[in-house]
C-alpha atoms as a PDB file:
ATOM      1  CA  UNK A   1     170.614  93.561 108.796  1.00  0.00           C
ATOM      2  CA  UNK A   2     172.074  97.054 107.746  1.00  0.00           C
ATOM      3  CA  UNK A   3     171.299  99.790 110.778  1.00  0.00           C
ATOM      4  CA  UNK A   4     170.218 103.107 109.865  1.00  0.00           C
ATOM      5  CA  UNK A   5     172.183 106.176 110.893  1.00  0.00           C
ATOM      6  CA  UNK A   6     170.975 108.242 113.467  1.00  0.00           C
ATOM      7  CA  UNK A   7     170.190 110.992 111.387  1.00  0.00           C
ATOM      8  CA  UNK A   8     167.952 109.275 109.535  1.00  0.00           C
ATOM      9  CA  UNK A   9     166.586 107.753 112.937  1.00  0.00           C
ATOM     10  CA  UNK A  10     165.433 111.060 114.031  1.00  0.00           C
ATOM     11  CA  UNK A  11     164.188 112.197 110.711  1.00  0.00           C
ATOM     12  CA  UNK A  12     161.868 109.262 110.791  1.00  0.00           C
ATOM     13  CA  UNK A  13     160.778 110.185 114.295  1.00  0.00           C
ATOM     14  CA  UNK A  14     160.224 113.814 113.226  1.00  0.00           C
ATOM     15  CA  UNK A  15     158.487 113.057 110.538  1.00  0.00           C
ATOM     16  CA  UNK A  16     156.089 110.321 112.507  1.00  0.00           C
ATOM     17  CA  UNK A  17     155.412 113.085 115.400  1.00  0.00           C
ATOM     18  CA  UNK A  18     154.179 115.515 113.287  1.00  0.00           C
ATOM     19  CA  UNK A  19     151.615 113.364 111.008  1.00  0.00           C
ATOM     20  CA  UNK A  20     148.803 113.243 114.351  1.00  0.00           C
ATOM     21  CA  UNK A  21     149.150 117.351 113.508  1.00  0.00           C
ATOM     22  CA  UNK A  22     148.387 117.454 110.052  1.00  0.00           C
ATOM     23  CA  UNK A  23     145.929 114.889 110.319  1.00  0.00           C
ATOM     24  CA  UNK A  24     143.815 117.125 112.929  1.00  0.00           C
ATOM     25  CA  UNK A  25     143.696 119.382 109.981  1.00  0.00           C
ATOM     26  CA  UNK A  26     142.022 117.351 107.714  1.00  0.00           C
ATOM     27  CA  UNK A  27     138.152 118.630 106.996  1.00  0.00           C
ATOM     28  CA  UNK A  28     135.978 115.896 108.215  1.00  0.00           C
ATOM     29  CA  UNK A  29     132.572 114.673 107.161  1.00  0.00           C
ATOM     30  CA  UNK A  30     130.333 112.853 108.924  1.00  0.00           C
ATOM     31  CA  UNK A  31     128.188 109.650 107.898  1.00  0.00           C
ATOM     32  CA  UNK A  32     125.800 107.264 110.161  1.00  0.00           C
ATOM     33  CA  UNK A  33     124.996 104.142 109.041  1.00  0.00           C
ATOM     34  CA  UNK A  34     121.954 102.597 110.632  1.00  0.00           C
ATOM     35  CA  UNK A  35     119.689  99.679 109.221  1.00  0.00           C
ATOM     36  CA  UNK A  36     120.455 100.070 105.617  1.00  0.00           C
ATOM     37  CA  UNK A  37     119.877 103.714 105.400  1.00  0.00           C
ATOM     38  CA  UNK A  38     122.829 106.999 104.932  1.00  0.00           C
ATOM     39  CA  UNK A  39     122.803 109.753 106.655  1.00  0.00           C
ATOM     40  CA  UNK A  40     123.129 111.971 105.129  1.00  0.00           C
ATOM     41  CA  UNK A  41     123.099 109.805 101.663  1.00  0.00           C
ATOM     42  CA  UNK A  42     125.026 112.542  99.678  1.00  0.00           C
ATOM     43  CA  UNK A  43     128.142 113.938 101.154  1.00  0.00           C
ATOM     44  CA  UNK A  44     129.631 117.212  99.259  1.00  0.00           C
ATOM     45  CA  UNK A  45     133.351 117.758  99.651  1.00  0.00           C
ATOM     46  CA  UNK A  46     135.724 120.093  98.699  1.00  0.00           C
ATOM     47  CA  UNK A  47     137.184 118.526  95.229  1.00  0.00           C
ATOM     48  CA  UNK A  48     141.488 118.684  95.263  1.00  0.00           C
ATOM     49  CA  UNK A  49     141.324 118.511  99.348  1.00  0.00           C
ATOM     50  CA  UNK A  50     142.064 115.960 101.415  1.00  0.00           C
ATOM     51  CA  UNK A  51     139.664 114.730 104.010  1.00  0.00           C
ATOM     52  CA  UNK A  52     138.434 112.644 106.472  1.00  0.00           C
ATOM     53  CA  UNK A  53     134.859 111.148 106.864  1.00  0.00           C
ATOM     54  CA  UNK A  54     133.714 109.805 110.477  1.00  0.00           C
ATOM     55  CA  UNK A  55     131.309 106.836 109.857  1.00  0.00           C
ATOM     56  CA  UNK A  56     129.211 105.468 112.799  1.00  0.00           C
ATOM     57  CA  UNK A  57     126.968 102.281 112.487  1.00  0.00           C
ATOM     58  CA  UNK A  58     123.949 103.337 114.655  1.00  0.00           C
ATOM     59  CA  UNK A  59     122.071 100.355 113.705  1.00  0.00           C
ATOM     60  CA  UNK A  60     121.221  97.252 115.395  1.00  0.00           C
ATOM     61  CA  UNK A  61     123.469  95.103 113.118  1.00  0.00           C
ATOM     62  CA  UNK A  62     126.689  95.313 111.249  1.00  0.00           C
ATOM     63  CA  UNK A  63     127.117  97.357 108.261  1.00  0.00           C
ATOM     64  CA  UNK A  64     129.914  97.898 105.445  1.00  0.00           C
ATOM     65  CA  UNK A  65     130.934 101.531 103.862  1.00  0.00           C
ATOM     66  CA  UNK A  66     131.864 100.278 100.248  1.00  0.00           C
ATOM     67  CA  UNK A  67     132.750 102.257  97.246  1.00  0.00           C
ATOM     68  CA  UNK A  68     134.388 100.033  94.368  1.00  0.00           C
ATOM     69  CA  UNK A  69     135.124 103.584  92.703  1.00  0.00           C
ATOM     70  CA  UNK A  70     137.106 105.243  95.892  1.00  0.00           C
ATOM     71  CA  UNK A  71     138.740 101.588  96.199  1.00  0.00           C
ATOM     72  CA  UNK A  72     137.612 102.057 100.357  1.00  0.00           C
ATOM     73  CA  UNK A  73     135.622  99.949 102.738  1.00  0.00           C
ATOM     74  CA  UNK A  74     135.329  99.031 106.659  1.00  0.00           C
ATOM     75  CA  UNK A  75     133.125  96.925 108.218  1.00  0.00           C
ATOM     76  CA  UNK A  76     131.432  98.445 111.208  1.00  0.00           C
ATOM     77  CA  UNK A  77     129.802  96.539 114.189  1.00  0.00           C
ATOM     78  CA  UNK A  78     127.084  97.904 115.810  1.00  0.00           C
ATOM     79  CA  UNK A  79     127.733 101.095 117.958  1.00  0.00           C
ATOM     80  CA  UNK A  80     130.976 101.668 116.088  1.00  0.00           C
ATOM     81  CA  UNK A  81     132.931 104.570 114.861  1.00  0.00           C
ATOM     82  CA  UNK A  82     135.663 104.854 112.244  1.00  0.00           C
ATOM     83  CA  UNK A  83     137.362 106.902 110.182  1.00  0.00           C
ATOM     84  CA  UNK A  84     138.489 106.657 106.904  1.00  0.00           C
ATOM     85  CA  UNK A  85     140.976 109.572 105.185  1.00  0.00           C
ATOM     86  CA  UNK A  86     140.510 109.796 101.092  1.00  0.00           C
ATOM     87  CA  UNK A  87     143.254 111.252  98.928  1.00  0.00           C
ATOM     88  CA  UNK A  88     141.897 114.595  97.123  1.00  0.00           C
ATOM     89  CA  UNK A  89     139.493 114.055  94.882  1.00  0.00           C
ATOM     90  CA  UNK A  90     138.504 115.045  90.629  1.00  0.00           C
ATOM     91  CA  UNK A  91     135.142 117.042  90.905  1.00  0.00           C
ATOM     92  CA  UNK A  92     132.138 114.544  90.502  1.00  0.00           C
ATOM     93  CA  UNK A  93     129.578 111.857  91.972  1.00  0.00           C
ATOM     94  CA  UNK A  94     131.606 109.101  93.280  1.00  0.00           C
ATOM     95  CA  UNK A  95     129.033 106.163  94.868  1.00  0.00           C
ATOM     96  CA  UNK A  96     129.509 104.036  97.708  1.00  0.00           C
ATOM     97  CA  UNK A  97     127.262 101.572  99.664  1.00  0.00           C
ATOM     98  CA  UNK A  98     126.159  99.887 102.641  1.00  0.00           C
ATOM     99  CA  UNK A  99     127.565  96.458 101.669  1.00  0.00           C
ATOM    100  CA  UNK A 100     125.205  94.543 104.437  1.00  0.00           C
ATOM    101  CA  UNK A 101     121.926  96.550 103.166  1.00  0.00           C
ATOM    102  CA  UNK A 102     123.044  96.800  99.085  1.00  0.00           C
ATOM    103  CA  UNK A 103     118.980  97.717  97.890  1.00  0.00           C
ATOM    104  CA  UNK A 104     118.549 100.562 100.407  1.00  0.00           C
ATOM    105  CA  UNK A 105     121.959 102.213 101.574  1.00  0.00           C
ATOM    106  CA  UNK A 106     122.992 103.948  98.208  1.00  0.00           C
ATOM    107  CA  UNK A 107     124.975 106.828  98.598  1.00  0.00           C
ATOM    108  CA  UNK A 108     127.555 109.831  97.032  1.00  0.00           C
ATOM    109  CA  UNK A 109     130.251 111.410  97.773  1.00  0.00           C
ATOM    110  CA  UNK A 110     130.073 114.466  95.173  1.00  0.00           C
ATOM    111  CA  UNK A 111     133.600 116.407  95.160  1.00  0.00           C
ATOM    112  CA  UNK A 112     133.386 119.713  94.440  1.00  0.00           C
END
């Protein structure tokens, strides 16, 4: 087992203390999920920006944000909230889905 100089102990510390900061920066976007439908069901971003979208399942029963595209999901029980942060983005229409409700929650992140 090789130990790491202190230097590089603190560093890593540094470095680890300050990411809550920058992450407070992040624009965030909000999505509720709730019974197979999005809301809102098209989300606009800023395109090259990293951000942060705050999904809450208001429905009864679980749901799943999906997007094959964004390569992001996270199941949801009822009453939750989580976030997810996404790495900037190409302008365009990039689709994701209610994975429990797959006919009726259809939705878009368009980057900007």
């Amino acid at each position: 087992m090789k130990i790491l100089s202190l230097p590089v102990l603190i560093l890593g510390v540094l470095l680890f203390a300050t990411f809550p900061a920058h992450a407070a920066d992040l624009p965030t976007f909000k999505l509720v999920m709730k019974s197979g439908q999005l809301i809102p069901a098209t989300i606009e971003v800023p395109a090259a920006t990293k951000f942060r979208l705050e999904i809450t399942n208001a429905g009864t029963d679980a749901a799943e944000f999906e997007s094959l595209e964004l390569r992001k999901e996270s199941v949801l029980a009822p009453g939750v909230t989580r976030t997810l942060v996404f790495a900037p983005m190409k302008p365009g229409r990039y689709p994701f889905f209610d994975d429990f409700h797959p006919d009726t929650a259809k939705g878009f992140i368009v980057a900007q």
